[in-house]
C-alpha atoms as a PDB file:
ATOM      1  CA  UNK A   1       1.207   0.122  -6.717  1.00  0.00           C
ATOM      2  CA  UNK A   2       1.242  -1.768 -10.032  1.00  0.00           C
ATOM      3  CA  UNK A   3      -1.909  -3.802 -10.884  1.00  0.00           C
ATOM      4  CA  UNK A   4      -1.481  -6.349 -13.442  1.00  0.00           C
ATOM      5  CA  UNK A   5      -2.422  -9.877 -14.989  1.00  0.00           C
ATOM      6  CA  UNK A   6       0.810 -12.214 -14.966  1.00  0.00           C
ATOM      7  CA  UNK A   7      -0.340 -13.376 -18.367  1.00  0.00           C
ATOM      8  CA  UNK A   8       0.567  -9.504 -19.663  1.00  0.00           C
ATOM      9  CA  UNK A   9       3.848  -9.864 -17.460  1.00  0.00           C
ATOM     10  CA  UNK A  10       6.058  -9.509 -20.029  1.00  0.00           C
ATOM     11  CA  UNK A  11       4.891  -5.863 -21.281  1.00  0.00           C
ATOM     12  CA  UNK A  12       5.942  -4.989 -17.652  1.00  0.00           C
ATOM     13  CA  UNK A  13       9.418  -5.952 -17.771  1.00  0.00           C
ATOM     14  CA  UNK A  14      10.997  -3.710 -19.769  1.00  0.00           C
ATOM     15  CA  UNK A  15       9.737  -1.004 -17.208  1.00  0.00           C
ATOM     16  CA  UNK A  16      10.834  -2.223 -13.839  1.00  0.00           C
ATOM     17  CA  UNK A  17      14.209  -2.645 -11.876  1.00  0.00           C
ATOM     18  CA  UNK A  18      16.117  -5.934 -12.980  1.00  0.00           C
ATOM     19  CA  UNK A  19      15.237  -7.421  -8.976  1.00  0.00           C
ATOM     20  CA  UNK A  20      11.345  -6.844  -9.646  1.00  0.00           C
ATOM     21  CA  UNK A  21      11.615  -8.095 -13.203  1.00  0.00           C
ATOM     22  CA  UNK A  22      13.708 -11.312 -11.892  1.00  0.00           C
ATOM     23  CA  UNK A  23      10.920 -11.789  -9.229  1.00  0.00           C
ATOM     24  CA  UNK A  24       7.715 -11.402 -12.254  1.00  0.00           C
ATOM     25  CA  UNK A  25      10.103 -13.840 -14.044  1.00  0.00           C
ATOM     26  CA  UNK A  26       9.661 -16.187 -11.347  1.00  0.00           C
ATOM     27  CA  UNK A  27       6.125 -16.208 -10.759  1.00  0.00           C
ATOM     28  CA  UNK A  28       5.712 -16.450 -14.229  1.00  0.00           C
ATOM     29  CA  UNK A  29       7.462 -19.252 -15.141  1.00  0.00           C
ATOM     30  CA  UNK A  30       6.319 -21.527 -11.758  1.00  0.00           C
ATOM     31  CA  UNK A  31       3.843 -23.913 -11.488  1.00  0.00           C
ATOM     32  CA  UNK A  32       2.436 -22.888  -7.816  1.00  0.00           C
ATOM     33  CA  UNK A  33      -0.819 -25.115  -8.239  1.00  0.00           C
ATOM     34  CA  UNK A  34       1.179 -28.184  -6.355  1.00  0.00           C
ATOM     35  CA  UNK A  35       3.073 -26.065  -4.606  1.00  0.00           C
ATOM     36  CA  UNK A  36       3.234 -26.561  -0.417  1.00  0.00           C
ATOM     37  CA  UNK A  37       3.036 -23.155   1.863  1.00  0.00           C
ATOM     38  CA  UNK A  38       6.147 -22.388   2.620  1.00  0.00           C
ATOM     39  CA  UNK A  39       9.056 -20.330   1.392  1.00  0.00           C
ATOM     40  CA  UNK A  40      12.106 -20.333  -1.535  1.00  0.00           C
ATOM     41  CA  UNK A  41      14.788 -18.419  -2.067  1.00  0.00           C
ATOM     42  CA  UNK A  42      14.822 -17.164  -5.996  1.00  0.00           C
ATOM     43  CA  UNK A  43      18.111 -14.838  -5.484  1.00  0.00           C
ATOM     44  CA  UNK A  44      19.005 -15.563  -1.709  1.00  0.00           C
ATOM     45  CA  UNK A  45      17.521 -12.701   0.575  1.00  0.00           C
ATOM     46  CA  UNK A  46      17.354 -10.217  -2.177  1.00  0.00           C
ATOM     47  CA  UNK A  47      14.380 -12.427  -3.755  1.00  0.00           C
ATOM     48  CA  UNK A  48      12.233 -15.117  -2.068  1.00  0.00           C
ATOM     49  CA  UNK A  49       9.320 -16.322  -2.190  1.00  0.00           C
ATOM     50  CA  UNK A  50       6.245 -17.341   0.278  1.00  0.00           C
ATOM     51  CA  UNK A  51       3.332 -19.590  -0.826  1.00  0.00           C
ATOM     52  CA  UNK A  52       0.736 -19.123   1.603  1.00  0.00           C
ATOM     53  CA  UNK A  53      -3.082 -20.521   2.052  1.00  0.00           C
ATOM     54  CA  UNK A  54      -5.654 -18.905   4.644  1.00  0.00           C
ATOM     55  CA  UNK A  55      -9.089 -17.307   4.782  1.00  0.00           C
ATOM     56  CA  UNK A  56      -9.911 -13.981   3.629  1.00  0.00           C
ATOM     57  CA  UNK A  57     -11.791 -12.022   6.341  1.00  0.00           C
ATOM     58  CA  UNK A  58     -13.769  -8.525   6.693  1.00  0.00           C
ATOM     59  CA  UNK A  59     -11.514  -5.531   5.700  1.00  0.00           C
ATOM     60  CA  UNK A  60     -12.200  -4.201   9.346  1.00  0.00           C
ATOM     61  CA  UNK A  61     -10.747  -7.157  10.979  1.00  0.00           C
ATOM     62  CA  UNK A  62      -7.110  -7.107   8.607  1.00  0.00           C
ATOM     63  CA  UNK A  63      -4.108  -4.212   9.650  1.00  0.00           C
ATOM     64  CA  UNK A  64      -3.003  -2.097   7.367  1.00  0.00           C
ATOM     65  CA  UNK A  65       0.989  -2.947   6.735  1.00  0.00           C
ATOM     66  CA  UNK A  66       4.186  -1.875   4.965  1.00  0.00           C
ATOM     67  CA  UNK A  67       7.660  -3.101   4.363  1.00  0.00           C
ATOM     68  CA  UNK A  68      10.893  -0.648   4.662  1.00  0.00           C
ATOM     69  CA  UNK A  69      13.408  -3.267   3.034  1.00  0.00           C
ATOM     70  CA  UNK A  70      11.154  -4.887   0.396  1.00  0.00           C
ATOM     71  CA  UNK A  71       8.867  -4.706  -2.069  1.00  0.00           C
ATOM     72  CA  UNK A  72       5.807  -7.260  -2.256  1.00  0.00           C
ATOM     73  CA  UNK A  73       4.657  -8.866  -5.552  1.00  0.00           C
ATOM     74  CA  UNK A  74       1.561 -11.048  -4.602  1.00  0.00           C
ATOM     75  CA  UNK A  75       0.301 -13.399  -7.148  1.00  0.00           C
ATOM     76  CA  UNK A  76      -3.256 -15.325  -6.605  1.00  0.00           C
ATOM     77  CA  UNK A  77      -2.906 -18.856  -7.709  1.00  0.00           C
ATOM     78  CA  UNK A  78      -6.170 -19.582  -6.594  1.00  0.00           C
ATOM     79  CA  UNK A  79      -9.246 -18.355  -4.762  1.00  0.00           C
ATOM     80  CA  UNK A  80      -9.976 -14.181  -4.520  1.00  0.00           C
ATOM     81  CA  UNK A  81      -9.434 -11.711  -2.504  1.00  0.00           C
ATOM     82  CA  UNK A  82      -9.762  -7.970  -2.181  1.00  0.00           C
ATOM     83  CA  UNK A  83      -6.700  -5.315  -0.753  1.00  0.00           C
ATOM     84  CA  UNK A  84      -6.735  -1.993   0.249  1.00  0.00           C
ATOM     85  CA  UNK A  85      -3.707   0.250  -0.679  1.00  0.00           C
ATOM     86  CA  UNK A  86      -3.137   3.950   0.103  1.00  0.00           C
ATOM     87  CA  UNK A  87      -0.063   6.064   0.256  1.00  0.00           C
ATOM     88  CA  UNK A  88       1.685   6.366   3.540  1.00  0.00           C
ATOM     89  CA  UNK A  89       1.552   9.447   5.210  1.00  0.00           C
ATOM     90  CA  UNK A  90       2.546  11.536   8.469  1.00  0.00           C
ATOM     91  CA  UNK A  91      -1.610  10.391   9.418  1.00  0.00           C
ATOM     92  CA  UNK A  92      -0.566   6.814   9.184  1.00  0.00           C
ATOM     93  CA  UNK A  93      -0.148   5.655  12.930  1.00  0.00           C
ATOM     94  CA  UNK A  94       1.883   2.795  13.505  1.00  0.00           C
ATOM     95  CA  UNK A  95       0.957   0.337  16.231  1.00  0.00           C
ATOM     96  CA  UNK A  96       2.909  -2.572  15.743  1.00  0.00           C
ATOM     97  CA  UNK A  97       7.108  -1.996  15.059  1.00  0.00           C
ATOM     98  CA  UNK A  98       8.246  -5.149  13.321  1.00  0.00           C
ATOM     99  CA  UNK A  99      10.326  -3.376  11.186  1.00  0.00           C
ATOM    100  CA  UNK A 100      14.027  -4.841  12.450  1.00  0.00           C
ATOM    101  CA  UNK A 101      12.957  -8.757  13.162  1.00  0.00           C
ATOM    102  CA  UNK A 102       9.943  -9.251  10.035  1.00  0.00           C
ATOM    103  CA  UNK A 103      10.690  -5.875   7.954  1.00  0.00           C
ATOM    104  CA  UNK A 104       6.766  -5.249   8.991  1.00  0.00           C
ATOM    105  CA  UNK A 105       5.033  -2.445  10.152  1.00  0.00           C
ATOM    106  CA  UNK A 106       1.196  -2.385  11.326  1.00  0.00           C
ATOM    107  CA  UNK A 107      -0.856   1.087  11.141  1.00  0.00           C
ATOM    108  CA  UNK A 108      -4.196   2.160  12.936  1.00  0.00           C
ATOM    109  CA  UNK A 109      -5.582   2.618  10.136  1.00  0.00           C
ATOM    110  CA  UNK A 110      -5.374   4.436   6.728  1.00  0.00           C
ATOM    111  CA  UNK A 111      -6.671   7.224   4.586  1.00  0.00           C
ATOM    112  CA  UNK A 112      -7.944   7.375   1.388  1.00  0.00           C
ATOM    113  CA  UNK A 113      -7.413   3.847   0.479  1.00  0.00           C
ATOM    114  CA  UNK A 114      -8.263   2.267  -2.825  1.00  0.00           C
ATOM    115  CA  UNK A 115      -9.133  -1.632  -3.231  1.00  0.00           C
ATOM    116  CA  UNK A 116      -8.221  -3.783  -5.790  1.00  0.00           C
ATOM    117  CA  UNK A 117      -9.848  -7.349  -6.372  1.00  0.00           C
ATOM    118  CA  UNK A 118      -7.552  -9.938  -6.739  1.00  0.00           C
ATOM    119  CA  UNK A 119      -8.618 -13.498  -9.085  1.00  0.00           C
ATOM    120  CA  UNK A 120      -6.494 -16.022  -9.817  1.00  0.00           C
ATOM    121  CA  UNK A 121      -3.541 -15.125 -12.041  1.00  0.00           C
ATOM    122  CA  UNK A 122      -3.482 -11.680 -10.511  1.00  0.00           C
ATOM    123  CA  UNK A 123      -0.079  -9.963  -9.337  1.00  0.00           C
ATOM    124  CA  UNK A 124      -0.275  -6.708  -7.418  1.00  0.00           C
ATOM    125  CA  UNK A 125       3.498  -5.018  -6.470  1.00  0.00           C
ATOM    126  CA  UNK A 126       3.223  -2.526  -3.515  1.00  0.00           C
ATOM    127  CA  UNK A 127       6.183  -0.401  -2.609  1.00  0.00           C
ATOM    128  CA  UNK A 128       7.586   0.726   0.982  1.00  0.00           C
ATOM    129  CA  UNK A 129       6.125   4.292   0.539  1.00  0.00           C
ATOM    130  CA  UNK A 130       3.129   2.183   0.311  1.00  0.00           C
ATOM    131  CA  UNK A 131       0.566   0.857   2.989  1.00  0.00           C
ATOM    132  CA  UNK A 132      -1.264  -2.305   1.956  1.00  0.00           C
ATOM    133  CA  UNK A 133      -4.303  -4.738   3.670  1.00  0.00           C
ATOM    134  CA  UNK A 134      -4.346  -7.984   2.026  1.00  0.00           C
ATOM    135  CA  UNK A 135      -6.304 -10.522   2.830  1.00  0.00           C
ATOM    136  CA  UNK A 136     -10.247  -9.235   2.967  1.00  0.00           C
ATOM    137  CA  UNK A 137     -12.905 -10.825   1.832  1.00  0.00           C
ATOM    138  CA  UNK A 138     -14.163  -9.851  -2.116  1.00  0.00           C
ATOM    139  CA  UNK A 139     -18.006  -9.974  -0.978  1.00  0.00           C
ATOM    140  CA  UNK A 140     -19.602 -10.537   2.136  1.00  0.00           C
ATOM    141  CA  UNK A 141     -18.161 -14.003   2.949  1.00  0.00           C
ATOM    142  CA  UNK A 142     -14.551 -15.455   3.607  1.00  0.00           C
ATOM    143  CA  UNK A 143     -12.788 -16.678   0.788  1.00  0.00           C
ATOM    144  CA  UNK A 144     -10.223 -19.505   0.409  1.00  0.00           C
ATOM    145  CA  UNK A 145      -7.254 -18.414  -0.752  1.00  0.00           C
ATOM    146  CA  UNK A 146      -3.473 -19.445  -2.430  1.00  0.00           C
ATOM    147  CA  UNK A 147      -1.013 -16.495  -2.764  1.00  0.00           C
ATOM    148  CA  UNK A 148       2.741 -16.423  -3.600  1.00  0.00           C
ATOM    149  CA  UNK A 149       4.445 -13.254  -1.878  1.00  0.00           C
ATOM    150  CA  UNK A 150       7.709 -12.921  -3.392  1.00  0.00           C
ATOM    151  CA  UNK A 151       9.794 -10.281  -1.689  1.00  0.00           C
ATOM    152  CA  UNK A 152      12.392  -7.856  -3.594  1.00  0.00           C
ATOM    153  CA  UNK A 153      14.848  -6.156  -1.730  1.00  0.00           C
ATOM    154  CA  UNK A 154      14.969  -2.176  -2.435  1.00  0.00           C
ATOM    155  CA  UNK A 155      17.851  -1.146  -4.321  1.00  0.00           C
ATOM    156  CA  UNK A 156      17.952  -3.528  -7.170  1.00  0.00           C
END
């Protein structure tokens, strides 16, 4: 997992694959304030993007997921949120296969996950060896939230 503030972006890129650095590239040079939900291709299927907008809810009520074909840089454009990361291991049960259809996986739960709380300008890059729960609430009540997903295809 790589934690970071897109303003610093730039003293990432030397270090990452030329996909992931494309995709940091993109978020930040785009304006998402305006931006509808919805999703954009940046470099066909090897690079898109999703702006979403929902609710934050209680970390007991959000899955645990991972991705076998991507990589997931989410940026916050607005609103805040708090997600739980943890390495996946043989203990990591998965009960919901999406894997061919939404390259998505759903686990029972986790162990020893970590949190990191997301503001605006935010980016957070989780990795398929990775399980991630975005989406819960940073405090005690629901938050409203923009995000841009932008998904990198392994190997690049």
């Amino acid at each position: 997992m790589i934690y970071n503030d897109l303003a610093k972006v730039n003293e990432l890129l030397p270090y990452v694959s030329l996909r992931l650095g494309k995709a940091l590239a993109y978020l930040r040079d785009t304006d998402f304030t305006d931006m509808p939900n919805g999703e954009s291709e940046v470099e066909g299927r090897d690079i898109y993007a999703r702006v979403n907008t929902y609710e934050t809810e209680p970390q007991e009520q959000k899955k645990p997921e991972s991705h076998v074909k991507y990589i997931d840089v989410q940026f916050i454009v607005s609103g805040k949120e708090k997600i739980g990361y943890c390495p996946l291991t043989e203990d990591c049960k998965v009960v919901e296969d999406h894997a061919k259809e939404q390259d998505l996986l759903f686990y029972e739960k986790t162990y020893e996950e970590n949190f990191v709380k997301m503001l605006p300008g935010d980016i957070a890059v989780f990795f398929p060896w990775e399980a991630h729960r975005p989406g819960c609430n940073h405090g005690d009540t629901p938050n409203a939230v923009k995000k841009v997903v932008v998904k990198v295809r392994n190997g690049g």
